[in-house]
Protein backbone atom coordinates (compact mmCIF):
# COMPACT_ATOMS: atom_id res chain seq x y z
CA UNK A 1 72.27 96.05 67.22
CA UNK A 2 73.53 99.04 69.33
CA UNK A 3 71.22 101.49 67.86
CA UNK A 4 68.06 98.81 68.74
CA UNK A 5 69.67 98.88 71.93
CA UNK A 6 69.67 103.09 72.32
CA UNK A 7 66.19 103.03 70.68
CA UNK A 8 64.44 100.55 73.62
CA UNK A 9 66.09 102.67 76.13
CA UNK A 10 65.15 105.98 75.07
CA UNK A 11 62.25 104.92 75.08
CA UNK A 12 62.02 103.77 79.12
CA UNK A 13 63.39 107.30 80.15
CA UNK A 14 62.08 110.23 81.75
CA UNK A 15 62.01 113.41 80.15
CA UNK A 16 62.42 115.79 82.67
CA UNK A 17 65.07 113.81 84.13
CA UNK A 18 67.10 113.95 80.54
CA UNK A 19 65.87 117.74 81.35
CA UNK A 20 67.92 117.62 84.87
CA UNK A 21 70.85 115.91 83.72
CA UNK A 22 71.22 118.60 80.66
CA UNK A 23 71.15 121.81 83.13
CA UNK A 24 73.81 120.15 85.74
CA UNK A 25 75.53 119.02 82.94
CA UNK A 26 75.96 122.98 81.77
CA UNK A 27 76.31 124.06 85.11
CA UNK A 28 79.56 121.22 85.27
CA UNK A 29 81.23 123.11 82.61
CA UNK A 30 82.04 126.52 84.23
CA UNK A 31 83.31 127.31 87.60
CA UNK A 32 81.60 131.16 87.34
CA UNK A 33 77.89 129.50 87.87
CA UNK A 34 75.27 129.85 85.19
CA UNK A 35 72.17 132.21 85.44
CA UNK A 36 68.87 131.28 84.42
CA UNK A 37 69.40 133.36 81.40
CA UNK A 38 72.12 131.39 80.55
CA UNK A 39 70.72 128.35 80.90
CA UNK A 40 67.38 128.84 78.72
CA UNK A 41 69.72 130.02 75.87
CA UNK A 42 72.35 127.61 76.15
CA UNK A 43 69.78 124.69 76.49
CA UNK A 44 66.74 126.40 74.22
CA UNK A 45 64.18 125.31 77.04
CA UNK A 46 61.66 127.91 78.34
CA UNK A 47 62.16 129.98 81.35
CA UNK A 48 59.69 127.74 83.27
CA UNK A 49 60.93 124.73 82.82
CA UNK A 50 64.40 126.19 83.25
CA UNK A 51 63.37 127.93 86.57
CA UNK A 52 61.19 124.67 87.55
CA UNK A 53 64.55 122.01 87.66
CA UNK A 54 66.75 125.14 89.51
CA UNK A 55 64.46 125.54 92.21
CA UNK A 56 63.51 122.01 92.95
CA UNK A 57 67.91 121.22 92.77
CA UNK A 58 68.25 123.72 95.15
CA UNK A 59 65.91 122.41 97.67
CA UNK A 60 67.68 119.17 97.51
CA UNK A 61 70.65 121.25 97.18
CA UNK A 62 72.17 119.75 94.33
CA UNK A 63 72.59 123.38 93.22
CA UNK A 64 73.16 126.47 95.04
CA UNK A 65 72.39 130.19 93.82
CA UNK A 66 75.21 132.80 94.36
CA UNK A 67 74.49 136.61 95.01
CA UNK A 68 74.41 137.34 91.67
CA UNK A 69 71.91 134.94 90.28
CA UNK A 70 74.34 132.44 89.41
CA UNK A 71 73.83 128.55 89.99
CA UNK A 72 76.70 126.32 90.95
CA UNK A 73 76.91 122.95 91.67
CA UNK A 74 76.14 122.27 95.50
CA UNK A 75 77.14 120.03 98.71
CA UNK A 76 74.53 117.26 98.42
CA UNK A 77 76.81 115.76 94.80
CA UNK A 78 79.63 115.76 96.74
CA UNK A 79 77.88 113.73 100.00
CA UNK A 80 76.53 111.32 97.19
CA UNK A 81 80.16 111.38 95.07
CA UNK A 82 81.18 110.13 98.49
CA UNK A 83 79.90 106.83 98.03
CA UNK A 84 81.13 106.12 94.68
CA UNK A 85 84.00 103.89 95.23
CA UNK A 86 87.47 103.70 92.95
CA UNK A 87 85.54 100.86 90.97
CA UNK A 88 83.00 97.85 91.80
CA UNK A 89 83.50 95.62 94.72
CA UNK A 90 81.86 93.43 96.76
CA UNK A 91 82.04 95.39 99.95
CA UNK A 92 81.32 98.72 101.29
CA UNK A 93 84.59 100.41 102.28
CA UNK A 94 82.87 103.36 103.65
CA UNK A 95 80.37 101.29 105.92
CA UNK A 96 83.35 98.67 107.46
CA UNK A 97 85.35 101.83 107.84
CA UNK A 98 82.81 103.72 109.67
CA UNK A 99 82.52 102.30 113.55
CA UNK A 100 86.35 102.59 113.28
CA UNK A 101 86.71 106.22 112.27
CA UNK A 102 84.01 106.96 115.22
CA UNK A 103 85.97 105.46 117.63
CA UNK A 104 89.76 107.05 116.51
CA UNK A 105 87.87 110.49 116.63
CA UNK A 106 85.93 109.55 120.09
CA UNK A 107 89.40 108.28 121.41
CA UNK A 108 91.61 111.63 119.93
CA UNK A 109 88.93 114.02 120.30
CA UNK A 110 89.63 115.10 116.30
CA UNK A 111 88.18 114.60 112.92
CA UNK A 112 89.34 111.65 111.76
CA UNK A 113 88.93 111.31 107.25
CA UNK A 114 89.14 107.92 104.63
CA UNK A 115 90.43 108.79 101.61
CA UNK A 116 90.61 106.89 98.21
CA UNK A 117 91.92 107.87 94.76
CA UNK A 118 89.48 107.41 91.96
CA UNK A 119 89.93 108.96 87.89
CA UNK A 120 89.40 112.66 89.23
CA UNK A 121 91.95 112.69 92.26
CA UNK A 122 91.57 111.85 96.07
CA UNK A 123 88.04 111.98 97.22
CA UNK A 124 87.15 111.81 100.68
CA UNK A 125 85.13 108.83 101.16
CA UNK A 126 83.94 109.46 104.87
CA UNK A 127 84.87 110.90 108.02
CA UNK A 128 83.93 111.10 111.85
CA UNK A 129 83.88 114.83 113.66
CA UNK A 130 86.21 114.99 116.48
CA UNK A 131 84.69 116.88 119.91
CA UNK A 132 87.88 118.14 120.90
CA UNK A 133 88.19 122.10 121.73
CA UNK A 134 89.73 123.28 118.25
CA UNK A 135 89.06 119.73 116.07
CA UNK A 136 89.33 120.31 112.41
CA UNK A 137 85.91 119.70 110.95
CA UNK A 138 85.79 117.27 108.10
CA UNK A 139 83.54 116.44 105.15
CA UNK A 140 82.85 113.48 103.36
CA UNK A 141 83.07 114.35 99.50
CA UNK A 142 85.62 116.75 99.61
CA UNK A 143 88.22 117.17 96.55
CA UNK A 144 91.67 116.98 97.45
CA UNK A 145 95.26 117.46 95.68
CA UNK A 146 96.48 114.42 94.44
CA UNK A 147 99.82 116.01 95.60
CA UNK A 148 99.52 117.78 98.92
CA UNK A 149 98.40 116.56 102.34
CA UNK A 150 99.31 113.66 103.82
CA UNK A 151 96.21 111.27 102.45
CA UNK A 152 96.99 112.11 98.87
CA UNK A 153 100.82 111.41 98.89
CA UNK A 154 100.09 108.54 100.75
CA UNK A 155 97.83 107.16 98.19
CA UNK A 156 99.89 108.70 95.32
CA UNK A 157 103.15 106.60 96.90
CA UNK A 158 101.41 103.27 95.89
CA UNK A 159 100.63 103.87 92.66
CA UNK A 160 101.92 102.13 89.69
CA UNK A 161 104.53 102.95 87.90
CA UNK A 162 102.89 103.98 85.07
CA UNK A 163 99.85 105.55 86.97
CA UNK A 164 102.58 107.35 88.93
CA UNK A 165 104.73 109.17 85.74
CA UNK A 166 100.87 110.00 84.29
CA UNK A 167 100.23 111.67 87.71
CA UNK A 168 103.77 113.15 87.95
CA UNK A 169 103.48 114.46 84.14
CA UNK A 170 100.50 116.73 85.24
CA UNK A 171 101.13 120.58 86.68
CA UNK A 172 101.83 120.05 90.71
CA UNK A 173 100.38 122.99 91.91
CA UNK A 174 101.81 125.35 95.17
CA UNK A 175 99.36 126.30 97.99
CA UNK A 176 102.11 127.19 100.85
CA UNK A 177 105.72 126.94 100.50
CA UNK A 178 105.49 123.98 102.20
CA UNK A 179 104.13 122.13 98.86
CA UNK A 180 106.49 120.02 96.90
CA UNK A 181 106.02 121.23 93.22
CA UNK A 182 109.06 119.53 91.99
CA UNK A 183 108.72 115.99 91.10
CA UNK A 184 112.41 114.67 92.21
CA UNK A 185 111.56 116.03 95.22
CA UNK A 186 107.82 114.60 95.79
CA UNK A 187 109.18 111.33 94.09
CA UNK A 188 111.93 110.91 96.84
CA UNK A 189 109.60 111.79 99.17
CA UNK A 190 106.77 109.34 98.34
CA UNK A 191 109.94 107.04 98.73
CA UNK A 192 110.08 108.05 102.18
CA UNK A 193 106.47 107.19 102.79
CA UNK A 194 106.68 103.78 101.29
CA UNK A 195 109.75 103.14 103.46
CA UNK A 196 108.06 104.79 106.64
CA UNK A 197 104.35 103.15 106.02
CA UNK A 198 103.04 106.23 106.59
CA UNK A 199 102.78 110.28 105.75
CA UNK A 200 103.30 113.46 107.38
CA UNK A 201 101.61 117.07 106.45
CA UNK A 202 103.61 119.69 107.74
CA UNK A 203 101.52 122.11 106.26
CA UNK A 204 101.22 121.55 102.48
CA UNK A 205 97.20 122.53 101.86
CA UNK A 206 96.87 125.69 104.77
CA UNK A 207 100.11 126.90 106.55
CA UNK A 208 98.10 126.04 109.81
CA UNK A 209 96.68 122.58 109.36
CA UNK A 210 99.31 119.48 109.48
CA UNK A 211 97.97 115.39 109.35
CA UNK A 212 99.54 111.86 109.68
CA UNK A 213 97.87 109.33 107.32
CA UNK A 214 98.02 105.67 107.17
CA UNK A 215 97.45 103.13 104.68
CA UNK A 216 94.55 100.42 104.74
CA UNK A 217 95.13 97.60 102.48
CA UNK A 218 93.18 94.38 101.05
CA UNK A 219 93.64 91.06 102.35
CA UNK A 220 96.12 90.46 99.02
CA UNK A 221 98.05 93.39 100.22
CA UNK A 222 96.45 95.94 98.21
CA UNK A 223 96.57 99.99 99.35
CA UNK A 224 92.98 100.88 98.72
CA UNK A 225 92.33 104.12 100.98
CA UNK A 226 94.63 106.29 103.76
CA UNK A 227 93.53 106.93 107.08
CA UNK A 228 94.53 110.75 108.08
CA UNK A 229 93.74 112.96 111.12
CA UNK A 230 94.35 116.53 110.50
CA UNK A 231 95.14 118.81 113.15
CA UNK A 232 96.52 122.44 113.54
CA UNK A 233 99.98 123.40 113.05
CA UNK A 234 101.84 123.79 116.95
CA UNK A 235 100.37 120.69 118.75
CA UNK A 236 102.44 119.31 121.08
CA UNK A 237 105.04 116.80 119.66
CA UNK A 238 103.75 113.88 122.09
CA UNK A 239 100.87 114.72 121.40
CA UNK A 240 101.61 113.98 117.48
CA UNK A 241 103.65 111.23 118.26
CA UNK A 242 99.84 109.59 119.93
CA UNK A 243 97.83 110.88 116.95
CA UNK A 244 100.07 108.53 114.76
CA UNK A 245 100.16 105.41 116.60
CA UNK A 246 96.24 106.02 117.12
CA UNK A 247 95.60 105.89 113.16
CA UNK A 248 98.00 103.59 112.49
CA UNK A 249 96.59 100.74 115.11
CA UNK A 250 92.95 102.11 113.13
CA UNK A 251 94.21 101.70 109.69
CA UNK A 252 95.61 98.09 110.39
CA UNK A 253 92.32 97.13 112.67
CA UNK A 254 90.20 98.48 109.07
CA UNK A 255 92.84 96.81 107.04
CA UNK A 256 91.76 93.17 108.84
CA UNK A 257 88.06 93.79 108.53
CA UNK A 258 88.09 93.95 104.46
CA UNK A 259 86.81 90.77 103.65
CA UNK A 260 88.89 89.85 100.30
C-alpha cells in the first residue's frame, strides 16, 4: 500500500524542486560551504543546472556565496525556521506574542526576544528591536545553546525529567568562564530558576552581553517559550532591577492571551 502511496506522489512533484531540495540538502551537511564544483560531482547534475538553483537561492537568499566560491546556507531559512513552532497547535505563538514584544522594547528602549525549544535546541521564535542608544539587536531564527543565556536555561529548567538527563548527557560546551559546563552545577542552578520563576545571564554567551528571561506558559500551566531582554554587561543595577519586572509583567500579560 505504501509503495502505491510513494508512486502517486512522485508522480505530483516537481523536478527541479526535488533538484533544490538535493543541493541544500548537500550544502546542510558541511559547515565549510560547497562550491559549484562540488556540487555537480557530488549530485552528478550539469554545471547549468547546478549554477541555475545557486543563483536563483541566492537571490532569495536561501544561500549565500563566501569569498572563495563556497555556498552556505543563508539568513532567509532561519527567518522561515522562525515560524516553525515546537509541534502543531492551534494558535500562533509568534503572532499573539508580537504586539507584546513591541511594546516591552518601545517601553525599555531594548531588543526584546521569544524563545522556544524544539528537537535542534532553542530557536528564537521572534523579537522586537529596541531604539535605545546601545540596544542589542536581535534576530528572529537565531540558534542558541540549549545551556547558556538566560532563555535557554530557562526553558531547559522545565523540562522533563527524562528530556532533562538526555539534554544533560550531551557535551555542555564553554564560551566565557562564566558558562556552567558542569552539570551539578547547571542542575542546581536550573533549581534556582524554577524556585525564582525566572533567569539571569551574567555573561554566559559574550563576556559583555547579560539578559533576564521569563517564562510564558499555557492556560494548563504549561512553559512553552521564555521572554528575555539582553543587554550589555555594566548597566545600572536599577536599571536591571526595571528590565526584570518589565518582562516579567510581559511574559504573564502573553501567558493570559494563549487561548488553551
Amino acid at each position: 500500500m505504501s509503495e502505491i502511496v510513494d508512486e502517486g506522489v512522485s508522480k505530483h512533484t516537481i523536478p527541479v524542486i526535488d533538484r533544490l531540495m538535493d543541493v541544500l540538502g548537500e550544502i546542510e551537511k558541511t559547515d565549510k560551504g560547497l562550491t559549484i564544483s562540488d556540487l555537480t560531482s557530488a549530485l552528478k547534475l550539469p554545471r547549468t543546472t547546478i549554477y541555475r538553483i545557486v543563483n536563483s537561492l541566492q537571490q532569495h537568499q536561501v544561500v549565500y556565496r563566501d569569498e572563495n566560491g563556497a555556498y552556505h546556507l543563508g539568513r532567509r531559512l532561519l527567518a522561515l525556521a522562525a515560524h516553525v513552532g515546537v509541534r502543531a497547535t492551534d494558535y500562533d505563538l509568534a503572532a499573539i506574542s508580537q504586539p507584546f514584544l513591541d511594546k516591552l522594547a518601545g517601553d525599555l528602549g531594548e531588543g526584546v526576544k521569544l524563545s522556544i525549544l524544539d528537537q535542534d535546541g532553542v530557536l528564537v521564535l521572534a523579537t522586537a528591536q529596541g531604539r535605545r542608544e546601545y540596544a542589542l539587536t536581535v534576530a528572529p531564527g537565531q540558534r542558541m545553546p540549549i545551556h547558556a543565556g538566560a532563555a535557554s536555561k530557562l526553558l531547559l529548567a522545565h523540562l522533563s525529567e527524562e528530556d532533562l538527563a538526555y539534554q544533560m548527557s550531551r557535551p555542555l560546551k564553554g564560551f566565557t568562564p562564566k558558562t556552567l559546563t558542569d552539570p551539578k552545577r547547571l542542575r542546581s542552578e536550573l533549581a534556582r530558576i524554577r524556585r525564582l520563576g525566572w533567569a539571569q545571564d551574567k555573561g554566559e554567551n559574550a563576556p559583555s552581553i547579560q539578559a533576564y528571561a521569563t517564562p510564558i506558559f499555557t492556560q494548563t500551566g504549561k512553559m512553552i517559550a521564555a521572554l528575555s531582554v539582553p543587554f550589555l554587561a555594566g548597566t545600572a543595577p536599577g536599571r536591571m532591577e526595571e528590565i526584570r519586572l518589565a518582562a516579567l509583567a510581559t511574559a504573564k500579560a502573553i501567558s493570559a492571551a494563549i487561548p488553551v
